[in-house]
C-alpha atoms as a PDB file:
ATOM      1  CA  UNK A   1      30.321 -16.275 -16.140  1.00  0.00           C
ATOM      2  CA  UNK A   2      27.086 -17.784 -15.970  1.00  0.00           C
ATOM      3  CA  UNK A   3      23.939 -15.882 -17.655  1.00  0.00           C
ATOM      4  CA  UNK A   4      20.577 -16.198 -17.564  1.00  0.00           C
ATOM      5  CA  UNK A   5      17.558 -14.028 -18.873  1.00  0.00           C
ATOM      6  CA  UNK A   6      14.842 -13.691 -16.111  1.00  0.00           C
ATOM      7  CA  UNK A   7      11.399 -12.048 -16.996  1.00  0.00           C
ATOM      8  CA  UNK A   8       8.687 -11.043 -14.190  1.00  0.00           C
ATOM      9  CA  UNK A   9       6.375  -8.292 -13.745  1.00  0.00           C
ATOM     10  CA  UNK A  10       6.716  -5.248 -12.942  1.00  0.00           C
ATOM     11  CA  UNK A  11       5.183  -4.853  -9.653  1.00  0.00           C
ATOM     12  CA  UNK A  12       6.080  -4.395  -6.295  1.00  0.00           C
ATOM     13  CA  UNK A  13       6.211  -8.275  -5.686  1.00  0.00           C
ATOM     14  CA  UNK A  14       9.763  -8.378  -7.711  1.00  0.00           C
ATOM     15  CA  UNK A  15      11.836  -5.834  -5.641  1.00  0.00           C
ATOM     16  CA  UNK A  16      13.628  -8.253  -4.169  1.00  0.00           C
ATOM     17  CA  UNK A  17      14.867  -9.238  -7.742  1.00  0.00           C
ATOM     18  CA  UNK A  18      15.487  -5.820  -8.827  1.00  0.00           C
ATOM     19  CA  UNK A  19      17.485  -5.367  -5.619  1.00  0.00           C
ATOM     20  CA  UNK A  20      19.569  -8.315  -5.920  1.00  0.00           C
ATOM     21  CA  UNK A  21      20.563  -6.900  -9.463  1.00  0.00           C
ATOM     22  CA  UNK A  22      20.694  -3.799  -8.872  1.00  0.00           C
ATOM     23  CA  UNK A  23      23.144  -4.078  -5.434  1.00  0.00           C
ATOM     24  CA  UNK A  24      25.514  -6.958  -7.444  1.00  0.00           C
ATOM     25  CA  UNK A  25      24.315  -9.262  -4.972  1.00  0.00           C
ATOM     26  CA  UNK A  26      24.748 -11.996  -7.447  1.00  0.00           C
ATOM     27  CA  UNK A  27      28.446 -10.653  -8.222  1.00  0.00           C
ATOM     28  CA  UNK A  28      29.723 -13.574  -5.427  1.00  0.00           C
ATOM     29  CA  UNK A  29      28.325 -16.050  -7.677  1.00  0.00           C
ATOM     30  CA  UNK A  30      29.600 -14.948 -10.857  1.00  0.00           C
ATOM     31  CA  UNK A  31      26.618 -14.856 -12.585  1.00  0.00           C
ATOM     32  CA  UNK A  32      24.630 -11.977 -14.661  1.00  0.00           C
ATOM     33  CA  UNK A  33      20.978 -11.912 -14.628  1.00  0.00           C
ATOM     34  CA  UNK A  34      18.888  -9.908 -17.411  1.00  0.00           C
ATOM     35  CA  UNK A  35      15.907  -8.708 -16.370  1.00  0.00           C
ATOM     36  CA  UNK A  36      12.517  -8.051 -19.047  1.00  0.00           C
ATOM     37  CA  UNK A  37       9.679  -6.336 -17.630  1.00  0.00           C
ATOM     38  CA  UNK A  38       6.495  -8.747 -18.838  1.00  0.00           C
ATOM     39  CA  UNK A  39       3.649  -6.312 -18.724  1.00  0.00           C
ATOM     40  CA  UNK A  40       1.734  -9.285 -20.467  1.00  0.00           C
ATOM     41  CA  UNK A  41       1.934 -10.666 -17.338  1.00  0.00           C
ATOM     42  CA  UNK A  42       2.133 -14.957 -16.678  1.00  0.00           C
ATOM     43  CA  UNK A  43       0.768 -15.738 -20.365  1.00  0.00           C
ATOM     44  CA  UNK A  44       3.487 -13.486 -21.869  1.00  0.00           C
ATOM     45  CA  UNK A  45       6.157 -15.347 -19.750  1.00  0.00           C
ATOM     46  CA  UNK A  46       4.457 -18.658 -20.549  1.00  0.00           C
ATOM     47  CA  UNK A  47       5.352 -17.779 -24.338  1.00  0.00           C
ATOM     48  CA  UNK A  48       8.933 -16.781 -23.456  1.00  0.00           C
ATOM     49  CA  UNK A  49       9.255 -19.557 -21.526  1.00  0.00           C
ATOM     50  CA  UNK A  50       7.684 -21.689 -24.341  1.00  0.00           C
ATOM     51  CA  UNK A  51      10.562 -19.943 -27.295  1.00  0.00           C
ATOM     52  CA  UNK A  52      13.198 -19.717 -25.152  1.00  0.00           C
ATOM     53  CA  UNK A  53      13.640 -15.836 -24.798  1.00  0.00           C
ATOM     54  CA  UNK A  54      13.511 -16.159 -21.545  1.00  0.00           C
ATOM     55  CA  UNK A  55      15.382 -18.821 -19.083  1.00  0.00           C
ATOM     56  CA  UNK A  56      13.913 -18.189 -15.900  1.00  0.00           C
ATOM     57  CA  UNK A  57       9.954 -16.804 -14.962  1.00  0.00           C
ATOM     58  CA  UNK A  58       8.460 -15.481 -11.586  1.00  0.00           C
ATOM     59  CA  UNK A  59       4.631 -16.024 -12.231  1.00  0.00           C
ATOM     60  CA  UNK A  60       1.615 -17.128 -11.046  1.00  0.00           C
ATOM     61  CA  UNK A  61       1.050 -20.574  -9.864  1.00  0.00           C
ATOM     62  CA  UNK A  62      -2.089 -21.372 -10.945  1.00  0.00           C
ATOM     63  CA  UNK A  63      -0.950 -20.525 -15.104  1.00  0.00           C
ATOM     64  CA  UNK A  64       2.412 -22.621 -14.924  1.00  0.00           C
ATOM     65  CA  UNK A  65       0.833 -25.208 -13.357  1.00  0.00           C
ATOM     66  CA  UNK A  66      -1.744 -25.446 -15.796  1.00  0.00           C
ATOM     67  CA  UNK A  67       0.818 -25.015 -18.744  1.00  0.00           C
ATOM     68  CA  UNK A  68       2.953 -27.644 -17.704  1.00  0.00           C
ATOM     69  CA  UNK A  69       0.190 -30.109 -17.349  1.00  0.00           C
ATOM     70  CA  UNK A  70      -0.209 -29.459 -21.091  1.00  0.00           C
ATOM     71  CA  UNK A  71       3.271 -30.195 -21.601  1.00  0.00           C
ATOM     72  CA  UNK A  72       5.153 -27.078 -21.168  1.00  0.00           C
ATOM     73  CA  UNK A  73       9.139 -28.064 -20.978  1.00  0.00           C
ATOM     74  CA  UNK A  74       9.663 -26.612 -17.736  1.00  0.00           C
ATOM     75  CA  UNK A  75       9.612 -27.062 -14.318  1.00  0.00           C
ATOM     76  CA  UNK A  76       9.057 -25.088 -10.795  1.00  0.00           C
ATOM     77  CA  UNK A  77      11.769 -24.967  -8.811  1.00  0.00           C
ATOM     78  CA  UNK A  78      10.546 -22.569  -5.478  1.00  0.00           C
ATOM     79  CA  UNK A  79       7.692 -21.046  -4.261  1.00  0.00           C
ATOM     80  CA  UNK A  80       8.352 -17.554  -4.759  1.00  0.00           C
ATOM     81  CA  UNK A  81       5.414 -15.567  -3.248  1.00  0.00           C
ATOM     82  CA  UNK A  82       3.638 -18.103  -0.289  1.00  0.00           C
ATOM     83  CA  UNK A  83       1.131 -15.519   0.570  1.00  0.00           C
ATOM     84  CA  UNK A  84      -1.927 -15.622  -1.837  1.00  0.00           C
ATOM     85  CA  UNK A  85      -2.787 -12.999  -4.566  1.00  0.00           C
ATOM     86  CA  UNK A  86      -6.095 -10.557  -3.901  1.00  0.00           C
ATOM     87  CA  UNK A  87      -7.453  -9.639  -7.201  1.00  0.00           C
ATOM     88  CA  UNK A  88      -9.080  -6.340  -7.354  1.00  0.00           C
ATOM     89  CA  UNK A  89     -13.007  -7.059  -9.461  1.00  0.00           C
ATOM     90  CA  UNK A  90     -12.740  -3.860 -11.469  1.00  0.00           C
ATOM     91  CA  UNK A  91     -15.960  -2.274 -13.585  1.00  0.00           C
ATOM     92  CA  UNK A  92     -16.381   0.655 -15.041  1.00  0.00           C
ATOM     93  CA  UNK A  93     -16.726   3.637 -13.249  1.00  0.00           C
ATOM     94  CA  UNK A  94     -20.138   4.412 -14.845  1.00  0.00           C
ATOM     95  CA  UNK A  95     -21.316   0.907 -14.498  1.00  0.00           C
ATOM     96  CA  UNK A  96     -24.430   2.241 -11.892  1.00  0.00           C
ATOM     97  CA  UNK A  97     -25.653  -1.359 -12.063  1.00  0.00           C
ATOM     98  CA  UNK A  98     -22.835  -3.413 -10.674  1.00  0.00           C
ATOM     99  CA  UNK A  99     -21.973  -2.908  -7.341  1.00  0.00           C
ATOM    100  CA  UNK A 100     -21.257  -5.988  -5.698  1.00  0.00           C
ATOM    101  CA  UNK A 101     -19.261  -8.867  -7.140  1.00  0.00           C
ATOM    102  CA  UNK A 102     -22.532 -10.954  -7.896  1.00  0.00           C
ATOM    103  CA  UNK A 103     -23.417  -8.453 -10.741  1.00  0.00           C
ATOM    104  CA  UNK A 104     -21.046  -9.326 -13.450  1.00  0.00           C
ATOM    105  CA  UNK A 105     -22.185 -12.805 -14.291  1.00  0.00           C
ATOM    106  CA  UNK A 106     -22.722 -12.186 -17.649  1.00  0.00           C
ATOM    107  CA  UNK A 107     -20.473  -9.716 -17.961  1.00  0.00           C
ATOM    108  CA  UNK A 108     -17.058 -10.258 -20.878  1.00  0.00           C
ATOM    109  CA  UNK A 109     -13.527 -10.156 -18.687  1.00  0.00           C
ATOM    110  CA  UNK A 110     -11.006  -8.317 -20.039  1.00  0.00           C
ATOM    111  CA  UNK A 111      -8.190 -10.413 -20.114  1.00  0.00           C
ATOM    112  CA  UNK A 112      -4.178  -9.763 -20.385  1.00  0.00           C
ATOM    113  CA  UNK A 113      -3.537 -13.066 -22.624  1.00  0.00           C
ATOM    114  CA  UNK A 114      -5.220 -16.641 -22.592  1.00  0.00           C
ATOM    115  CA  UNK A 115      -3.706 -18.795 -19.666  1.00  0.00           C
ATOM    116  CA  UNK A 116      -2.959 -15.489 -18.054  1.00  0.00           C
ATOM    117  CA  UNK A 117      -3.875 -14.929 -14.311  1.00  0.00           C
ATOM    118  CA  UNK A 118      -6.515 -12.594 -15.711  1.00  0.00           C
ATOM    119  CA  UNK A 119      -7.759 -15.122 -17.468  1.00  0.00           C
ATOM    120  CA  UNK A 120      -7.818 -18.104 -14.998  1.00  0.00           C
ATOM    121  CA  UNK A 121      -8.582 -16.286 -12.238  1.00  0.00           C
ATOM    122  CA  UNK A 122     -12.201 -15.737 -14.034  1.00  0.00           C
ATOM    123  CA  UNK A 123     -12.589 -19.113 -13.635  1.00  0.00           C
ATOM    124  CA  UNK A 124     -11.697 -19.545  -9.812  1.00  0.00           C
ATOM    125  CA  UNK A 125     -13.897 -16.679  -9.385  1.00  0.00           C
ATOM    126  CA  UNK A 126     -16.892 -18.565 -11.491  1.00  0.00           C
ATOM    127  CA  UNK A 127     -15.990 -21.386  -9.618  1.00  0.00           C
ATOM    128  CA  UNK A 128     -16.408 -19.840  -5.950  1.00  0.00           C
ATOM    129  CA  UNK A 129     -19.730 -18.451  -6.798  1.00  0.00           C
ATOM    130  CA  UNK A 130     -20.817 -21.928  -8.659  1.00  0.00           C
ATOM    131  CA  UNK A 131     -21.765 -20.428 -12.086  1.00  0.00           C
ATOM    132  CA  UNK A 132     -21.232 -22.200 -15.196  1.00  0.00           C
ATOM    133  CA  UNK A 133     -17.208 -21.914 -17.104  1.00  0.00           C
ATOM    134  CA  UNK A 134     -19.160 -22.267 -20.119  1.00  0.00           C
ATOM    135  CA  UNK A 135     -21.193 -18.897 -19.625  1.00  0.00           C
ATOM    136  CA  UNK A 136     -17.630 -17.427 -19.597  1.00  0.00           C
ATOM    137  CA  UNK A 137     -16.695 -14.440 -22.393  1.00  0.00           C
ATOM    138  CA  UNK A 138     -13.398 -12.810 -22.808  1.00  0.00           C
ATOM    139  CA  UNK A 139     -11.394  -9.678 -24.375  1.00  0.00           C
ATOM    140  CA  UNK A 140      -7.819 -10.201 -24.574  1.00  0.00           C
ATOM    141  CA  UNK A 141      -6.698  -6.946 -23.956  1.00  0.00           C
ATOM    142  CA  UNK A 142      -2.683  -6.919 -23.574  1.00  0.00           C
ATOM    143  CA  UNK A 143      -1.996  -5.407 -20.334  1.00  0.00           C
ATOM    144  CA  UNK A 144      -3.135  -3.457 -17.449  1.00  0.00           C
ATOM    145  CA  UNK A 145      -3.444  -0.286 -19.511  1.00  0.00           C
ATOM    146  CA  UNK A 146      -5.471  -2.779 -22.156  1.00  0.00           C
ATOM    147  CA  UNK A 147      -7.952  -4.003 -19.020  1.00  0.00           C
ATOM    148  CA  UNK A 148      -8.673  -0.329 -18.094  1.00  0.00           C
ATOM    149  CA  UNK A 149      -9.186   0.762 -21.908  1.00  0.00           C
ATOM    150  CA  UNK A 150     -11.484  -2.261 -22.086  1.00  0.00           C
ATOM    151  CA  UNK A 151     -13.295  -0.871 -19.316  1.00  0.00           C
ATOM    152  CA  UNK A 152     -13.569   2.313 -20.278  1.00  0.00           C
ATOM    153  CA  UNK A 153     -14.569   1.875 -23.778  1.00  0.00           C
ATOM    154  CA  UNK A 154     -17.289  -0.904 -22.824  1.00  0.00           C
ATOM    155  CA  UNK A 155     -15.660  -3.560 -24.439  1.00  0.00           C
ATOM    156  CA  UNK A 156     -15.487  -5.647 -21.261  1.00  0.00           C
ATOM    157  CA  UNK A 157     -17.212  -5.210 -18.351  1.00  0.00           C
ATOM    158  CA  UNK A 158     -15.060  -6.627 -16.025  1.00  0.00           C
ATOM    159  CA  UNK A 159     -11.073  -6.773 -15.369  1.00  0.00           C
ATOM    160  CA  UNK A 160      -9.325  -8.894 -12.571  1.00  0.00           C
ATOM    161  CA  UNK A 161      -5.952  -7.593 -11.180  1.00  0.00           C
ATOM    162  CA  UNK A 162      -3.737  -7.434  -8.418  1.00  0.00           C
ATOM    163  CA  UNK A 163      -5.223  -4.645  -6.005  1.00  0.00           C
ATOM    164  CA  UNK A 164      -2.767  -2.354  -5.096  1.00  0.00           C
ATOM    165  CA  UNK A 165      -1.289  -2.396  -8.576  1.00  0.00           C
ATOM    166  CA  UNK A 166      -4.503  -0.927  -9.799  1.00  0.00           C
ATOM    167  CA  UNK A 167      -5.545   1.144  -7.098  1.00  0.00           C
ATOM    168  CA  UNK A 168      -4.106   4.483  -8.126  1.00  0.00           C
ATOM    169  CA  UNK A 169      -6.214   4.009 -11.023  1.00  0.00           C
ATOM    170  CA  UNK A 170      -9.403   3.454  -8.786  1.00  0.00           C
ATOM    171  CA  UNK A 171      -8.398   6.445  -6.578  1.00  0.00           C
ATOM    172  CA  UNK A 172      -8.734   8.660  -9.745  1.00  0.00           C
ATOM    173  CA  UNK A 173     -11.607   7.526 -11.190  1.00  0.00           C
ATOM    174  CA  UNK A 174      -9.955   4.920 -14.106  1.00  0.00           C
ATOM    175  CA  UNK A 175     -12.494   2.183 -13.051  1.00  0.00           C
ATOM    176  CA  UNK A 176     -14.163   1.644  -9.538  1.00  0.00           C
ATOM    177  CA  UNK A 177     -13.635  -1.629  -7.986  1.00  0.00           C
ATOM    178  CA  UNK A 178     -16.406  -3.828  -6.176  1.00  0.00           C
ATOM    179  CA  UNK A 179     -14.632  -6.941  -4.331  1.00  0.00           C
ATOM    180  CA  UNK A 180     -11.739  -9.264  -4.095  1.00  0.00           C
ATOM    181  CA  UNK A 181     -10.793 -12.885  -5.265  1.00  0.00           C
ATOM    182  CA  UNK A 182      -8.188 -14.623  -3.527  1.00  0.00           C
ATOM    183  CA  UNK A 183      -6.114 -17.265  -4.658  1.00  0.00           C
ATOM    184  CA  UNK A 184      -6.478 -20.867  -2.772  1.00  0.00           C
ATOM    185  CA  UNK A 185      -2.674 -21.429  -3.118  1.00  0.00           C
ATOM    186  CA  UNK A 186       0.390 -19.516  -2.769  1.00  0.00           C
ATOM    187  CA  UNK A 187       0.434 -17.176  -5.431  1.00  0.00           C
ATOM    188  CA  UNK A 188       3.474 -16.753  -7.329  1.00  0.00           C
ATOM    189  CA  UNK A 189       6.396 -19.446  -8.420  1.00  0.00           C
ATOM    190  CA  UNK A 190       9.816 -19.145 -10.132  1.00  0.00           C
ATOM    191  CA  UNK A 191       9.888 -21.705 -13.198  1.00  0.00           C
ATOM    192  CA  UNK A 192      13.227 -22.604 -15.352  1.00  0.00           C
ATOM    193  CA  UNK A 193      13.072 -24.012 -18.765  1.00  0.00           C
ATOM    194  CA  UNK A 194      14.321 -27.927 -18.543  1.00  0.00           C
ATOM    195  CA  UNK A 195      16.862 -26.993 -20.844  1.00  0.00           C
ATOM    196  CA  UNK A 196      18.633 -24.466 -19.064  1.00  0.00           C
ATOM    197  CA  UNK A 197      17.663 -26.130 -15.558  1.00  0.00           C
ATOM    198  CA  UNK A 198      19.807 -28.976 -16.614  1.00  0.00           C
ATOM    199  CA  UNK A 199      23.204 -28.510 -15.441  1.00  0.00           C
ATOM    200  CA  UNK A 200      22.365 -25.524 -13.485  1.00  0.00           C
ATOM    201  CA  UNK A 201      20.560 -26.386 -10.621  1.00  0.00           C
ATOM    202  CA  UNK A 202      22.880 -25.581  -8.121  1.00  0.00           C
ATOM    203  CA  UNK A 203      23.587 -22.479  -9.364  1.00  0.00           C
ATOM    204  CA  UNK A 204      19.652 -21.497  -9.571  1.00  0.00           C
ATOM    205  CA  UNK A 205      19.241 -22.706  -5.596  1.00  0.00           C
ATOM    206  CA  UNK A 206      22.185 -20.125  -5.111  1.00  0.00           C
ATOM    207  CA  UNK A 207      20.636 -17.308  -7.150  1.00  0.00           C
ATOM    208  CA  UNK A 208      17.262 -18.008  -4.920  1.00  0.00           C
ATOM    209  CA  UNK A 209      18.550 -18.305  -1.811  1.00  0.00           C
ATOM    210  CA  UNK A 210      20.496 -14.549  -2.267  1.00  0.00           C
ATOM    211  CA  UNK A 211      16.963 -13.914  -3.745  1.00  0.00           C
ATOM    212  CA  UNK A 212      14.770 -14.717  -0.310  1.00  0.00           C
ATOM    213  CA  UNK A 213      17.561 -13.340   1.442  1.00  0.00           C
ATOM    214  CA  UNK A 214      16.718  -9.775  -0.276  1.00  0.00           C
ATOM    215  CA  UNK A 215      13.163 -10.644   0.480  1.00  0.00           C
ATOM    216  CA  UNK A 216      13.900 -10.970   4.325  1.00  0.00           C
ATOM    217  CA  UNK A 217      15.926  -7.650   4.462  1.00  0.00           C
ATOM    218  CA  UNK A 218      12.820  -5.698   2.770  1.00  0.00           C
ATOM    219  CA  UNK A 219      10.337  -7.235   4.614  1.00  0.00           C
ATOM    220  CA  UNK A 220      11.672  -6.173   7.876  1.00  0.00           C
ATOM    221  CA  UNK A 221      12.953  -2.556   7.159  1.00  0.00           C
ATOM    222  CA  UNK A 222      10.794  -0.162   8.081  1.00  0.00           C
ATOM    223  CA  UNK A 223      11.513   2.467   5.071  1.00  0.00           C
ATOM    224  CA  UNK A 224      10.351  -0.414   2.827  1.00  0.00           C
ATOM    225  CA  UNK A 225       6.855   0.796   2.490  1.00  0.00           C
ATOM    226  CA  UNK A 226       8.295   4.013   0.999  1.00  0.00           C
ATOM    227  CA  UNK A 227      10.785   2.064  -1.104  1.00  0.00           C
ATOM    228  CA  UNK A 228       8.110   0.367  -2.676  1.00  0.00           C
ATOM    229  CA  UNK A 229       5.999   3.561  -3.010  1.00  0.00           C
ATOM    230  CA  UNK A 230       8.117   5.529  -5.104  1.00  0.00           C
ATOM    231  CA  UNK A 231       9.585   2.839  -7.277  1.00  0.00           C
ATOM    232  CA  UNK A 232       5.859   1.802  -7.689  1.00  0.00           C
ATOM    233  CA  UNK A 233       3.703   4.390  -7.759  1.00  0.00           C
ATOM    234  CA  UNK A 234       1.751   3.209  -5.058  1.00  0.00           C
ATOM    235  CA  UNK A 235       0.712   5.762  -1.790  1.00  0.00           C
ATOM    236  CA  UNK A 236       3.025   4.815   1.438  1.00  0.00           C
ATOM    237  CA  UNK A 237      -0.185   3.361   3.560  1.00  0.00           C
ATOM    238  CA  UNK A 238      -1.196   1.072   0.372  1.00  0.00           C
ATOM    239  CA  UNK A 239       2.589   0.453   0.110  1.00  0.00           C
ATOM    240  CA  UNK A 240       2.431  -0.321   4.112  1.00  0.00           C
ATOM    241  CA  UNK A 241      -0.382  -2.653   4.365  1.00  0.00           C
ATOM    242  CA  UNK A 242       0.622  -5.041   0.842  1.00  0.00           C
ATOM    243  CA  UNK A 243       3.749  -5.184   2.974  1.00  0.00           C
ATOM    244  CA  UNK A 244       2.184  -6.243   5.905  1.00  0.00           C
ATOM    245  CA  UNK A 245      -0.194  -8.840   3.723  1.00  0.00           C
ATOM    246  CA  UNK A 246       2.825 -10.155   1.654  1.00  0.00           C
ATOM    247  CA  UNK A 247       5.146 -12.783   2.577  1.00  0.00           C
ATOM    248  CA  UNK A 248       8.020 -14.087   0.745  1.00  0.00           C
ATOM    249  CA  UNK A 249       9.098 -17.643   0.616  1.00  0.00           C
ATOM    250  CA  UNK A 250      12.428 -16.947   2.613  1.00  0.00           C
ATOM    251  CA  UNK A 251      13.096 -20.305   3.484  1.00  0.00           C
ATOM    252  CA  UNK A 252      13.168 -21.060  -0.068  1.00  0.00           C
ATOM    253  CA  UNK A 253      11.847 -24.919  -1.730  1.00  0.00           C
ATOM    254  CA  UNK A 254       8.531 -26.147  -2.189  1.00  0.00           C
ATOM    255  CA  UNK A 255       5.780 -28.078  -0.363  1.00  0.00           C
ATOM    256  CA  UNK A 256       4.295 -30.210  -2.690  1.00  0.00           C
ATOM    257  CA  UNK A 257       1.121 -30.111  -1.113  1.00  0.00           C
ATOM    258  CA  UNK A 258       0.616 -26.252  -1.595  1.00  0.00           C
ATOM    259  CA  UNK A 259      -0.516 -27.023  -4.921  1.00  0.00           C
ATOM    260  CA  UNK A 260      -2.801 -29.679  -4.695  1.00  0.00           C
ATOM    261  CA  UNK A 261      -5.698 -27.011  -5.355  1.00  0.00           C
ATOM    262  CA  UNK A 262      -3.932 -25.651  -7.985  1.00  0.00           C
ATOM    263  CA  UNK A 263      -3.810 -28.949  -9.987  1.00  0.00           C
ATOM    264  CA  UNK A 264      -7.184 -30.001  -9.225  1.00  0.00           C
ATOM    265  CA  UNK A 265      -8.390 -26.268 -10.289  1.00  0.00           C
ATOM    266  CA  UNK A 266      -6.438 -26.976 -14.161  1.00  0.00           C
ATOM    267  CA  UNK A 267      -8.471 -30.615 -13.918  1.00  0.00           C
ATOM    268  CA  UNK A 268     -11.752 -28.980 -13.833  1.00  0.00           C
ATOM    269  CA  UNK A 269     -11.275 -26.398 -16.126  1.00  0.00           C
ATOM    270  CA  UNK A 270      -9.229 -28.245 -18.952  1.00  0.00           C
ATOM    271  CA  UNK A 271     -11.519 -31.612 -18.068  1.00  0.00           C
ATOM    272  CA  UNK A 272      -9.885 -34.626 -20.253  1.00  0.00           C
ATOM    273  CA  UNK A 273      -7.837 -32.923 -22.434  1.00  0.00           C
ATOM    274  CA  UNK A 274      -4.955 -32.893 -19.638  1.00  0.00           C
ATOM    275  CA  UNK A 275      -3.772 -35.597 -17.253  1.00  0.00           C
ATOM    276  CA  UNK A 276      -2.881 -35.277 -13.437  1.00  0.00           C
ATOM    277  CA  UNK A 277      -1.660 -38.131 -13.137  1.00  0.00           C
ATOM    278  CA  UNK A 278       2.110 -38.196 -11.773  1.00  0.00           C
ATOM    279  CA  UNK A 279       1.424 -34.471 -11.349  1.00  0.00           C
ATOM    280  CA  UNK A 280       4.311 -34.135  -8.782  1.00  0.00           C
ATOM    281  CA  UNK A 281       7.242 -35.522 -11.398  1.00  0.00           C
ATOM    282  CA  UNK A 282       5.645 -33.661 -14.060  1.00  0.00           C
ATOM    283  CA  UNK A 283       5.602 -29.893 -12.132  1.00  0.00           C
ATOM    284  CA  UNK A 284       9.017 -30.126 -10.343  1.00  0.00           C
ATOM    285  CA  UNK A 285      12.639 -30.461 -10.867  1.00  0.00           C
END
């Protein structure tokens, strides 16, 4: 029996993995997967990835990309999430002052980890609005339940995160939230350690294809949206309408040029100290 340790979030975008375990879809293929919740988000997975407690990661694109153009020893093998990621701009809830995203130049980001979405996504945001990376400050604050601690304690004044994830938190009165920024690629990947990728390819494109299959089922059942409320604390209209925003990769693979924006984003903000060059051999198997 083959095994492999998997870690992802734990958010509504892996149900289809939890599913797949859960049900014994992977039974057929007589392989075990075990599953670690990474509340640390992409950077903790980057780290797993990096010491080998994990084998497999489902994170954001734009943080293994820019990993493995520093020489992380993996690779991405699928597209796992094609839609892109809206990150809820969160301040505090007392912050009278900031009311529209323009307001928190100059404000510190709390941030989950360096290299995390959090983290990078600070930069796409900076980026969009054409401020300076250097005027950048961060707080690396853990976790979710760091970035709203952060927030309410005034030691950041700004946290980036997916929307729905943190919109309970809004709807009581946690943080308020003043705007979106969306990722210019699709917005999450499933990356292997070279190690274990070598010799078990075929396997892995069996495990993902079961995988997107799961994916198609959920996306077109209509008691979904209530699936993915209870398991996720989310209301059933919020639960609804990430549904309807959300799309799976369920044909599976890659297209290379989905992260051509991606790479040229790590250029700019890593500058010399990493190379694109041969950027396609270097990011996939």
């Amino acid at each position: 029996m083959k095994k492999f340790k998997i870690g992802g979030v734990p958010e509504h975008f892996n149900l289809p993995w939890r599913k797949t375990i859960e049900e014994g879809r992977l039974d057929q293929l007589d392989v075990t997967l075990h599953w670690s919740d990474m509340t640390g988000g992409t950077g903790q997975m980057i780290k797993g990835l990096q010491v080998g407690s994990i084998d497999i990661a489902v994170l954001l694109t734009e943080g293994i990309t820019k990993s493995i153009l520093e020489g992380l020893d993996s690779k991405i093998v699928a597209t796992y999430v094609k839609s892109p990621l809206k990150w809820g701009i969160h301040v505090p809830v007392d912050a009278e002052d900031i009311e529209i995203p323009e307001d928190i130049r100059g404000e510190k980001f709390a941030i989950s980890r360096e290299g995390s979405g959090s983290h990078l996504m600070a930069f796409v945001n900076a980026l969009n609005r054409g401020w300076s990376l250097q005027e950048l400050e961060f707080e690396v604050v853990g976790d979710i339940y760091g970035g709203l601690w952060a927030l309410e304690s005034h030691t950041a004044g700004v946290f980036l995160w997916e929307k729905f994830t943190t919109k309970p938190f809004v709807d009581t009165g946690k943080c308020k939230r003043i705007g979106i920024v969306e990722t210019p690629w699709p917005c999450f990947v499933v990356a292997v350690r070279n190690e274990v990728l070598l010799g078990n390819e075929e396997i892995i494109n069996k495990i993902l294809s079961i995988v997107f299959g799961v994916a198609r089922e959920i996306k077109d059942d209509p008691n979904s949206a209530n699936e993915i409320s209870w398991r996720y604390n989310i209301e059933p209209d919020d639960a609804g309408q990430w549904l309807s925003e959300t799309d799976w990769n369920y044909e599976g693979g890659i297209r290379e040029e989905d992260f051509t924006k991606a790479v040229e984003f790590t250029k700019t903000i890593s500058g010399s100290g990493v190379s694109t060059d041969g950027w396609k051999n270097k990011l996939f198997s």
